[in-house]
PDB file of N, CA and C in Angstrom:
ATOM      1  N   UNK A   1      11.797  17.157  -6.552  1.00  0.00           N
ATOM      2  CA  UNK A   1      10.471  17.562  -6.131  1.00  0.00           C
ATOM      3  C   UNK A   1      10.331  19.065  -6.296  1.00  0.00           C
ATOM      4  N   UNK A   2       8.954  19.169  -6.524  1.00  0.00           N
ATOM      5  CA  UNK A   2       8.877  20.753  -6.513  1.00  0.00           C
ATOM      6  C   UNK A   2       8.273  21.474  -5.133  1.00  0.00           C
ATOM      7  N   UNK A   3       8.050  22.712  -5.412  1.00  0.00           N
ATOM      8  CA  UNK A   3       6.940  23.047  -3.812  1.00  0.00           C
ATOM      9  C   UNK A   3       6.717  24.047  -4.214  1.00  0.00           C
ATOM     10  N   UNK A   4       5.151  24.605  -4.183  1.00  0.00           N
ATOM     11  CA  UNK A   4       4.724  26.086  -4.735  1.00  0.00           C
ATOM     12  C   UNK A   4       3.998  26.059  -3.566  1.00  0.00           C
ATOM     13  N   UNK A   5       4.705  27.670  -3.185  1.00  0.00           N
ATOM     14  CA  UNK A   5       4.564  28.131  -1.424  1.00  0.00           C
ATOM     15  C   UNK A   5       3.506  29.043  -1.389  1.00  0.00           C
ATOM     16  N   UNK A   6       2.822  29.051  -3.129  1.00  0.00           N
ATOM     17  CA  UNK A   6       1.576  29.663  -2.878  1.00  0.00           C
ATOM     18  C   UNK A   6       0.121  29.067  -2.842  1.00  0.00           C
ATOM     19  N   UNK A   7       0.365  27.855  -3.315  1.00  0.00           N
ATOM     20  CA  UNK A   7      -0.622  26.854  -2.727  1.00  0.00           C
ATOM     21  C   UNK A   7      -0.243  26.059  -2.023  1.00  0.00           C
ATOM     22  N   UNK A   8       0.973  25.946  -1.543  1.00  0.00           N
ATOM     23  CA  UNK A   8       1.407  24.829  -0.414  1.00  0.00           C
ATOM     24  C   UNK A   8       1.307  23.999  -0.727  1.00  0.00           C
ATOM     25  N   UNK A   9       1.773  23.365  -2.169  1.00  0.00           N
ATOM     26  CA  UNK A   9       1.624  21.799  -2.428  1.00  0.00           C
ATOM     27  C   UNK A   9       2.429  21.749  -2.994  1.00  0.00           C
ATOM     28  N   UNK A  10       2.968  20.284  -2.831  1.00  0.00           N
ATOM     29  CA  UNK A  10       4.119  19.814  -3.079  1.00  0.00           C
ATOM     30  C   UNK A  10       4.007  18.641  -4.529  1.00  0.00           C
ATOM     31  N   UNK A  11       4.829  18.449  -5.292  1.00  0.00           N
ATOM     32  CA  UNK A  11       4.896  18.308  -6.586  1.00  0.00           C
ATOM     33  C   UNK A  11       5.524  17.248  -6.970  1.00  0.00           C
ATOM     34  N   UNK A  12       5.821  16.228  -7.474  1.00  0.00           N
ATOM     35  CA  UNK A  12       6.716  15.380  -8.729  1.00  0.00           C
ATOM     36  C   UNK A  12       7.473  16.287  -9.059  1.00  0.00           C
ATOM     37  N   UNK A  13       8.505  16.154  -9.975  1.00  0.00           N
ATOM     38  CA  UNK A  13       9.022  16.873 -10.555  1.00  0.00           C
ATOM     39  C   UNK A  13       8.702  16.757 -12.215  1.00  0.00           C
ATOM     40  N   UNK A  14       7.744  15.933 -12.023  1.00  0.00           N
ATOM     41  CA  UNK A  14       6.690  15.969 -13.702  1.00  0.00           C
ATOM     42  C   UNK A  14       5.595  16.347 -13.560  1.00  0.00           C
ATOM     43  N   UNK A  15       5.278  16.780 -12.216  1.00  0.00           N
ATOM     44  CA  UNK A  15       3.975  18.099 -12.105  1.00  0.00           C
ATOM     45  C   UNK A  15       2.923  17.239 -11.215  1.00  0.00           C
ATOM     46  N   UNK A  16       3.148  16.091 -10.922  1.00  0.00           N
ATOM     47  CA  UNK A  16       1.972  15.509 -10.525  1.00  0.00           C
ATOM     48  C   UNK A  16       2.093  16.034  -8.898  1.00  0.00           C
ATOM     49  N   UNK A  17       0.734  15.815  -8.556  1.00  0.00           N
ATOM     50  CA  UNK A  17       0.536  16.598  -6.960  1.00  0.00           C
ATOM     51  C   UNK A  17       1.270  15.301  -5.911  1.00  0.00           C
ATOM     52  N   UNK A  18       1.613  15.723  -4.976  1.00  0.00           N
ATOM     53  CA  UNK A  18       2.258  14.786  -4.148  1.00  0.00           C
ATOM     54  C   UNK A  18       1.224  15.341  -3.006  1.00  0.00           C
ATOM     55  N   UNK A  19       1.178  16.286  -2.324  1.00  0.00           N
ATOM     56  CA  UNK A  19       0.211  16.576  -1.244  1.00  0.00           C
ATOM     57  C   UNK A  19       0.088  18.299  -1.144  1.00  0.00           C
ATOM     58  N   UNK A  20      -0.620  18.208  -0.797  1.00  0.00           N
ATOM     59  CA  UNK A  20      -1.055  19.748  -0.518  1.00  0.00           C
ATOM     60  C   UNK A  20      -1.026  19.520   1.121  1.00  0.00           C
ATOM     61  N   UNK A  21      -0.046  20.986   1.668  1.00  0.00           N
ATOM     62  CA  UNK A  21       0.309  21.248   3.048  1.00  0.00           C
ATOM     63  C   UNK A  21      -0.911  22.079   3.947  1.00  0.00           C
ATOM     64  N   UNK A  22      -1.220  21.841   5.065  1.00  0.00           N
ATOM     65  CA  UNK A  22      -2.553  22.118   5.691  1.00  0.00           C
ATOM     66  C   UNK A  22      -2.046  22.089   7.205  1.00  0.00           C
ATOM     67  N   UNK A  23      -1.881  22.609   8.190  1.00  0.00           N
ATOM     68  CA  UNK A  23      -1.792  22.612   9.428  1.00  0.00           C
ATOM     69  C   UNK A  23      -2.570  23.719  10.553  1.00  0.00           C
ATOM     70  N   UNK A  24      -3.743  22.900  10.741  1.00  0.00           N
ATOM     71  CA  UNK A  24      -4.655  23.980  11.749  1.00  0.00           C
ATOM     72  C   UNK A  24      -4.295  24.655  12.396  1.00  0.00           C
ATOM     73  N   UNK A  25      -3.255  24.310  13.457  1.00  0.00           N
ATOM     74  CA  UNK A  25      -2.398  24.752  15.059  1.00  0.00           C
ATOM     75  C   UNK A  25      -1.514  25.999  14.657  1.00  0.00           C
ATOM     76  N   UNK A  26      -0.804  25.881  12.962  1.00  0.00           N
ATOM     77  CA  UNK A  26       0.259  26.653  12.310  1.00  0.00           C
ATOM     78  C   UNK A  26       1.577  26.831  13.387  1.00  0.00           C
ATOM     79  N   UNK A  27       1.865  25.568  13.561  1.00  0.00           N
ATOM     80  CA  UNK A  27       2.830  25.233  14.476  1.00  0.00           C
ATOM     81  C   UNK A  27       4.200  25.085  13.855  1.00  0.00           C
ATOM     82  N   UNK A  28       5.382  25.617  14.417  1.00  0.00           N
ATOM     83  CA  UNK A  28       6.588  26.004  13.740  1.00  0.00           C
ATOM     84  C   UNK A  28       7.236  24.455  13.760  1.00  0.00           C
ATOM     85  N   UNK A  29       8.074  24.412  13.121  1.00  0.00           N
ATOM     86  CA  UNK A  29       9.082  23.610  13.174  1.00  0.00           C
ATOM     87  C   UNK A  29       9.728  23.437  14.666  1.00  0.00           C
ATOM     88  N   UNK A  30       9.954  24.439  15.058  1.00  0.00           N
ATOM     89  CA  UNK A  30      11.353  25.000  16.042  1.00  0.00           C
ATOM     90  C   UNK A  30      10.715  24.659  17.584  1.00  0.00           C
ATOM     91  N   UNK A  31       9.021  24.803  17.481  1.00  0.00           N
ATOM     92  CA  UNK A  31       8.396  24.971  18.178  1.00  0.00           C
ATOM     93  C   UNK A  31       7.698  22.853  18.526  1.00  0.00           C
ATOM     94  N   UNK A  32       7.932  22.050  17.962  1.00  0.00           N
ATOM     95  CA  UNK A  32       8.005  20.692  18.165  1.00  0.00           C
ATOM     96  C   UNK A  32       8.900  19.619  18.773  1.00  0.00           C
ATOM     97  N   UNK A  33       8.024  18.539  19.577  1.00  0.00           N
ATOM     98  CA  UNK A  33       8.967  17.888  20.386  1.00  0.00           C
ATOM     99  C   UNK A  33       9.683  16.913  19.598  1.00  0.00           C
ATOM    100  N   UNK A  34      11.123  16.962  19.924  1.00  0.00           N
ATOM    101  CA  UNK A  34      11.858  16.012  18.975  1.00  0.00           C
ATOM    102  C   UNK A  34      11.495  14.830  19.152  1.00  0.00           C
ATOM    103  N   UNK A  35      11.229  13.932  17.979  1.00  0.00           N
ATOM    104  CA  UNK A  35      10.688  12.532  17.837  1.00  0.00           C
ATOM    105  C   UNK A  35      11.881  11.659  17.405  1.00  0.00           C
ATOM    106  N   UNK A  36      12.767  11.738  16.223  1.00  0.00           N
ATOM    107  CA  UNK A  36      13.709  11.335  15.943  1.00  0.00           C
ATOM    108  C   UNK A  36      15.021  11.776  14.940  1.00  0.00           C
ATOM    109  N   UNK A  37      15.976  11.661  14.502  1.00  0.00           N
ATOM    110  CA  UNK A  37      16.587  12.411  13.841  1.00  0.00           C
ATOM    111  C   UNK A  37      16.064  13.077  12.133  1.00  0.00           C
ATOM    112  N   UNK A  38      14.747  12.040  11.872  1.00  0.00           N
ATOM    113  CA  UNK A  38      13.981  12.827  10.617  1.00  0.00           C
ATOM    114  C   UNK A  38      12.442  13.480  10.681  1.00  0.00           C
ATOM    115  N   UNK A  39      12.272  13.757  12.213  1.00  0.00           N
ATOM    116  CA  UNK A  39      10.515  13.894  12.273  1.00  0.00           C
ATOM    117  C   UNK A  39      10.795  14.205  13.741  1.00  0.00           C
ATOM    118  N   UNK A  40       9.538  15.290  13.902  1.00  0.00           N
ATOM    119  CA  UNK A  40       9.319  15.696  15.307  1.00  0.00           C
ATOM    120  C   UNK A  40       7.835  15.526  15.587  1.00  0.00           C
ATOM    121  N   UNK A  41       7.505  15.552  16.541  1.00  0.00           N
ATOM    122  CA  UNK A  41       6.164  15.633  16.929  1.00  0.00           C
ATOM    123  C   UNK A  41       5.604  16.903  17.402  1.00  0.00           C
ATOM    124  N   UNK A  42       4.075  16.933  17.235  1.00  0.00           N
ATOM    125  CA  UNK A  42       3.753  17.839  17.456  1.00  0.00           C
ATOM    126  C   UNK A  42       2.450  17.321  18.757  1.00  0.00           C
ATOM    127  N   UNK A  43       2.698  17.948  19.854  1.00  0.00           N
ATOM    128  CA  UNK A  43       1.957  17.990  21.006  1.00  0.00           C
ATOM    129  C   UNK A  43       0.816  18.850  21.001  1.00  0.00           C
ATOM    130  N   UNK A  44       0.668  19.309  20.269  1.00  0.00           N
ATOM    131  CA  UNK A  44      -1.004  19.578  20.230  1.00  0.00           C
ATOM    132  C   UNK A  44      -2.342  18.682  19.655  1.00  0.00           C
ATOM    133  N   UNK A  45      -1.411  18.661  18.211  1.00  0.00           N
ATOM    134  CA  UNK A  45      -2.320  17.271  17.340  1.00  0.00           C
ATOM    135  C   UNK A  45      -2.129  15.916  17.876  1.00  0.00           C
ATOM    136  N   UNK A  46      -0.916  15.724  18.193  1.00  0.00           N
ATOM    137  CA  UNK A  46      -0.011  13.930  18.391  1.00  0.00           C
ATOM    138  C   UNK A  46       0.289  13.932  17.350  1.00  0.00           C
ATOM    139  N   UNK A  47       0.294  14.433  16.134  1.00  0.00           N
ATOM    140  CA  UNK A  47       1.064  14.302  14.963  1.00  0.00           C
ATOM    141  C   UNK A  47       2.812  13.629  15.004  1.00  0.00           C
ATOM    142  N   UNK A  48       2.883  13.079  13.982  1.00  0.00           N
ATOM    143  CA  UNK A  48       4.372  13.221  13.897  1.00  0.00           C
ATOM    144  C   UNK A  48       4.646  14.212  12.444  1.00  0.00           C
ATOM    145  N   UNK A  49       5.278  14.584  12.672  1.00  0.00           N
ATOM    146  CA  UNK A  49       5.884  15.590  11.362  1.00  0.00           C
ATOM    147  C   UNK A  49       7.101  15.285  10.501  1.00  0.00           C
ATOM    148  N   UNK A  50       7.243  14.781   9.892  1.00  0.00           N
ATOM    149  CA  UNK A  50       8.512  14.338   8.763  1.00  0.00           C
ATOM    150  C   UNK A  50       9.062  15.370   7.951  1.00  0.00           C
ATOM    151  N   UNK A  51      10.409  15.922   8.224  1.00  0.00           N
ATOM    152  CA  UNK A  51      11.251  16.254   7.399  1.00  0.00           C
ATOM    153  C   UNK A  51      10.998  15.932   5.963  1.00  0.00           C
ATOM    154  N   UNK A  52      10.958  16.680   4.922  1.00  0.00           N
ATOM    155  CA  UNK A  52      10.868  16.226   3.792  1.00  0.00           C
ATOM    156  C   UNK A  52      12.283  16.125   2.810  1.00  0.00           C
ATOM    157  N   UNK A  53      13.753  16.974   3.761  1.00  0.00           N
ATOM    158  CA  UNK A  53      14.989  17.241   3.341  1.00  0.00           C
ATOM    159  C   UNK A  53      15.261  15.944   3.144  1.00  0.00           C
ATOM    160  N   UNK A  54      15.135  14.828   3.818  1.00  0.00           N
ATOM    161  CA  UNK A  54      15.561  14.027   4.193  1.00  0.00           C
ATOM    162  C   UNK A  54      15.153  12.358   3.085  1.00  0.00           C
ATOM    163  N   UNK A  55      14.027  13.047   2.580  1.00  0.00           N
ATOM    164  CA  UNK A  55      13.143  12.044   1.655  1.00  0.00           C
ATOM    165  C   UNK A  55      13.799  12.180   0.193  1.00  0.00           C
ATOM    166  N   UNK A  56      13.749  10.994  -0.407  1.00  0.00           N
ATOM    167  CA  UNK A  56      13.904  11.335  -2.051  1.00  0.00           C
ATOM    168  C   UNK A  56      11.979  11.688  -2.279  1.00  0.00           C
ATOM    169  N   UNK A  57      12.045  11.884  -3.655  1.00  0.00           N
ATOM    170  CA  UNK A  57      11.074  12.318  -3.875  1.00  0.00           C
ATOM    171  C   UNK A  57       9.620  10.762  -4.380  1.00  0.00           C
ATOM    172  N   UNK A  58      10.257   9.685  -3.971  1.00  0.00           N
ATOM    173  CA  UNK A  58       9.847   8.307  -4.662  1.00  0.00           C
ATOM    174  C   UNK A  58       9.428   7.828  -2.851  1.00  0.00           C
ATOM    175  N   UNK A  59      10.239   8.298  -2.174  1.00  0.00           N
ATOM    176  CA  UNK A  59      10.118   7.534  -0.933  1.00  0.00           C
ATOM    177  C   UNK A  59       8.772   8.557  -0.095  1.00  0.00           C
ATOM    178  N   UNK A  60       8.484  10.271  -0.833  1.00  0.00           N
ATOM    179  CA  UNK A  60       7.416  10.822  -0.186  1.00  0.00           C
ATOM    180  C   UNK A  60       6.246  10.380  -0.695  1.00  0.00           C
ATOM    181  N   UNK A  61       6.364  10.212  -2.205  1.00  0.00           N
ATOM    182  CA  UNK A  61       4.966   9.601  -2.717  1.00  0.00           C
ATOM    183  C   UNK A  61       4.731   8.164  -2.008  1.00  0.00           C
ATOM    184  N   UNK A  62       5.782   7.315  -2.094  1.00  0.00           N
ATOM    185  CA  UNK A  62       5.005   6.123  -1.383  1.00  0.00           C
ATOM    186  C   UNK A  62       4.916   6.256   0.428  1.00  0.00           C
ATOM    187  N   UNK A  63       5.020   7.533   1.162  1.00  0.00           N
ATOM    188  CA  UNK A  63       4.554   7.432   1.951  1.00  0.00           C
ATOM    189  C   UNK A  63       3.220   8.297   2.190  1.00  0.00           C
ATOM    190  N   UNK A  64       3.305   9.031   1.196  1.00  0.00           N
ATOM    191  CA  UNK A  64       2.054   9.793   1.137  1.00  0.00           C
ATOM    192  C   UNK A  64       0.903   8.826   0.782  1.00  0.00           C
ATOM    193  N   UNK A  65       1.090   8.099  -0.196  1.00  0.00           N
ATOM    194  CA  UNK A  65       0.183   7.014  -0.890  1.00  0.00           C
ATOM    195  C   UNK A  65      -0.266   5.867   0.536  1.00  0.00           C
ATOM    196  N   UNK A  66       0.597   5.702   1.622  1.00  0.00           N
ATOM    197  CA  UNK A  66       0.594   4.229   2.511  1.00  0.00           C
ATOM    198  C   UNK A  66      -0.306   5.974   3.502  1.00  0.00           C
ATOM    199  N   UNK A  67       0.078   6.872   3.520  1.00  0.00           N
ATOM    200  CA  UNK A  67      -0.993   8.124   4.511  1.00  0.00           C
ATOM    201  C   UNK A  67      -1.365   9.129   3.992  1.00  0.00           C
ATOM    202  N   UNK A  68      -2.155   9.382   3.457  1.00  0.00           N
ATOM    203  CA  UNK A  68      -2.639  10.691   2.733  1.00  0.00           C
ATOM    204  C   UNK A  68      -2.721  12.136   3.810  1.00  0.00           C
ATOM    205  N   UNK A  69      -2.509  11.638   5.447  1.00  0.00           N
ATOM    206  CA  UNK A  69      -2.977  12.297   6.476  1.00  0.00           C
ATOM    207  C   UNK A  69      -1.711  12.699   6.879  1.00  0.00           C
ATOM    208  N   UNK A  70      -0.233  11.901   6.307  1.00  0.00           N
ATOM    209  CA  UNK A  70       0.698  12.037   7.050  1.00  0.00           C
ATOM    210  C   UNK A  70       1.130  13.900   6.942  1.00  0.00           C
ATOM    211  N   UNK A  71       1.950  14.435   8.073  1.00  0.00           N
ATOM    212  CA  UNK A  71       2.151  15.436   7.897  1.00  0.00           C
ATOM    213  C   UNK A  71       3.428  16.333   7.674  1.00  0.00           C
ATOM    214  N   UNK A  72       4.070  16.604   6.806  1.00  0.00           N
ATOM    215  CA  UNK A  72       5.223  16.644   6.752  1.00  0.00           C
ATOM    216  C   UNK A  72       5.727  18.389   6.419  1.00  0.00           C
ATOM    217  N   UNK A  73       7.167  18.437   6.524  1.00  0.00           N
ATOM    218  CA  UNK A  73       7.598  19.634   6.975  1.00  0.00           C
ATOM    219  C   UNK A  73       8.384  19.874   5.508  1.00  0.00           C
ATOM    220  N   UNK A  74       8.331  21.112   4.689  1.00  0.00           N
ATOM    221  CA  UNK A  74       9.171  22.044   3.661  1.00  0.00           C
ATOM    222  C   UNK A  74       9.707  22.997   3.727  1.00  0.00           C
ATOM    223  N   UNK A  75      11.715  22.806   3.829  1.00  0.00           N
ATOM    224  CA  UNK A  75      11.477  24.021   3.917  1.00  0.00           C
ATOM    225  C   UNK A  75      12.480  24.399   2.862  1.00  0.00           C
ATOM    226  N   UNK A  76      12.141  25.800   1.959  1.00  0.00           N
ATOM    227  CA  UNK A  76      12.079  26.583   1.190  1.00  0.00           C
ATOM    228  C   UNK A  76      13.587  26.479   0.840  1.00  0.00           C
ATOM    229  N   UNK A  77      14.771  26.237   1.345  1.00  0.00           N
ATOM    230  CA  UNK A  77      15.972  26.040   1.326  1.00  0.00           C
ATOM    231  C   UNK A  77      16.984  24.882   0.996  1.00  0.00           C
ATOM    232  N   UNK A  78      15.782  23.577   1.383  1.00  0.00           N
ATOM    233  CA  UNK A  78      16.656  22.201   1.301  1.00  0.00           C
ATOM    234  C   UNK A  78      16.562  22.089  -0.360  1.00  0.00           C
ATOM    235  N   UNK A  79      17.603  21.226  -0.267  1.00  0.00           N
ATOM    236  CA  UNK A  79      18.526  20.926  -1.768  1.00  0.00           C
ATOM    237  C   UNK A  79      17.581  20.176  -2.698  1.00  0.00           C
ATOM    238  N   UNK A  80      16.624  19.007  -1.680  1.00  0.00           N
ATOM    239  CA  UNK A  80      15.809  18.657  -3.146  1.00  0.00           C
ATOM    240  C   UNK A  80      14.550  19.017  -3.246  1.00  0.00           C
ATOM    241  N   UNK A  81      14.383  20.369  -2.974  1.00  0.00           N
ATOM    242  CA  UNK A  81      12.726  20.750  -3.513  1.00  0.00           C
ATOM    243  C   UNK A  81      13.256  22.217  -4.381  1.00  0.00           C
ATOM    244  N   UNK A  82      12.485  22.158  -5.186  1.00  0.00           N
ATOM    245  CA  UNK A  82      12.829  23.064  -6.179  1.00  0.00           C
ATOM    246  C   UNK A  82      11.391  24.231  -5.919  1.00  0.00           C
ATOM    247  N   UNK A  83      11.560  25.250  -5.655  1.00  0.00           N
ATOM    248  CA  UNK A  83      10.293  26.318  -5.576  1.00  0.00           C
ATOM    249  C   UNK A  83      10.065  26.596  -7.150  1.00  0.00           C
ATOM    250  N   UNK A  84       8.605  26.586  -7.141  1.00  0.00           N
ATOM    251  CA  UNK A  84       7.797  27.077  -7.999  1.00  0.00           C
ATOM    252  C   UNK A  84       7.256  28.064  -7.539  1.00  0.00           C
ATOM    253  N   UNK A  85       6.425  28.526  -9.080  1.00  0.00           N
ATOM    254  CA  UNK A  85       4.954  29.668  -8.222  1.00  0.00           C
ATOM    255  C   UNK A  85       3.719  29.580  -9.606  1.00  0.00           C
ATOM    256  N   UNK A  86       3.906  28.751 -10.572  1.00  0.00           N
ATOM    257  CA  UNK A  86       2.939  28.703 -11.131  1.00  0.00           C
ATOM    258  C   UNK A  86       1.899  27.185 -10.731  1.00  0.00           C
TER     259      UNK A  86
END
């Protein structure tokens, strides 16, 4: 997967869009109630938030595809997202 942290959207690794990242509250990671060992919640929205370290990149599209709303977490370091910037 890719992730360009200047539009906040997240990628295929053949370019196609997987989701573009959006969070009103701009609520941290660190700062959410733990939900389970791959997703935390967030107590402002009721959101749950999904780890994306944790996803192959086949298992985010088909959960993005079953929630277009779902909300999930990138971060800039884990092994399978590759940063872009174009």
């Amino acid at each position: 997967m890719k992730f360009n942290p200047i539009k906040k959207a997240l990628y295929t690794d053949s370019d196609k869009l997987i989701k573009k990242l959006h969070c009103p509250y701009k609520k941290q990671w660190d700062n959410l109630s733990d939900y389970d060992e791959k997703s935390k919640k967030c107590l402002t929205c009721n959101e749950v938030v999904v780890d994306t370290q944790f996803l192959s990149e086949k298992e985010l599209v088909k959960m993005v595809k079953e929630n277009p709303d779902v909300c999930v977490k990138v971060d800039l370091l884990q092994d399978n997202i590759r940063v872009v910037t174009i």
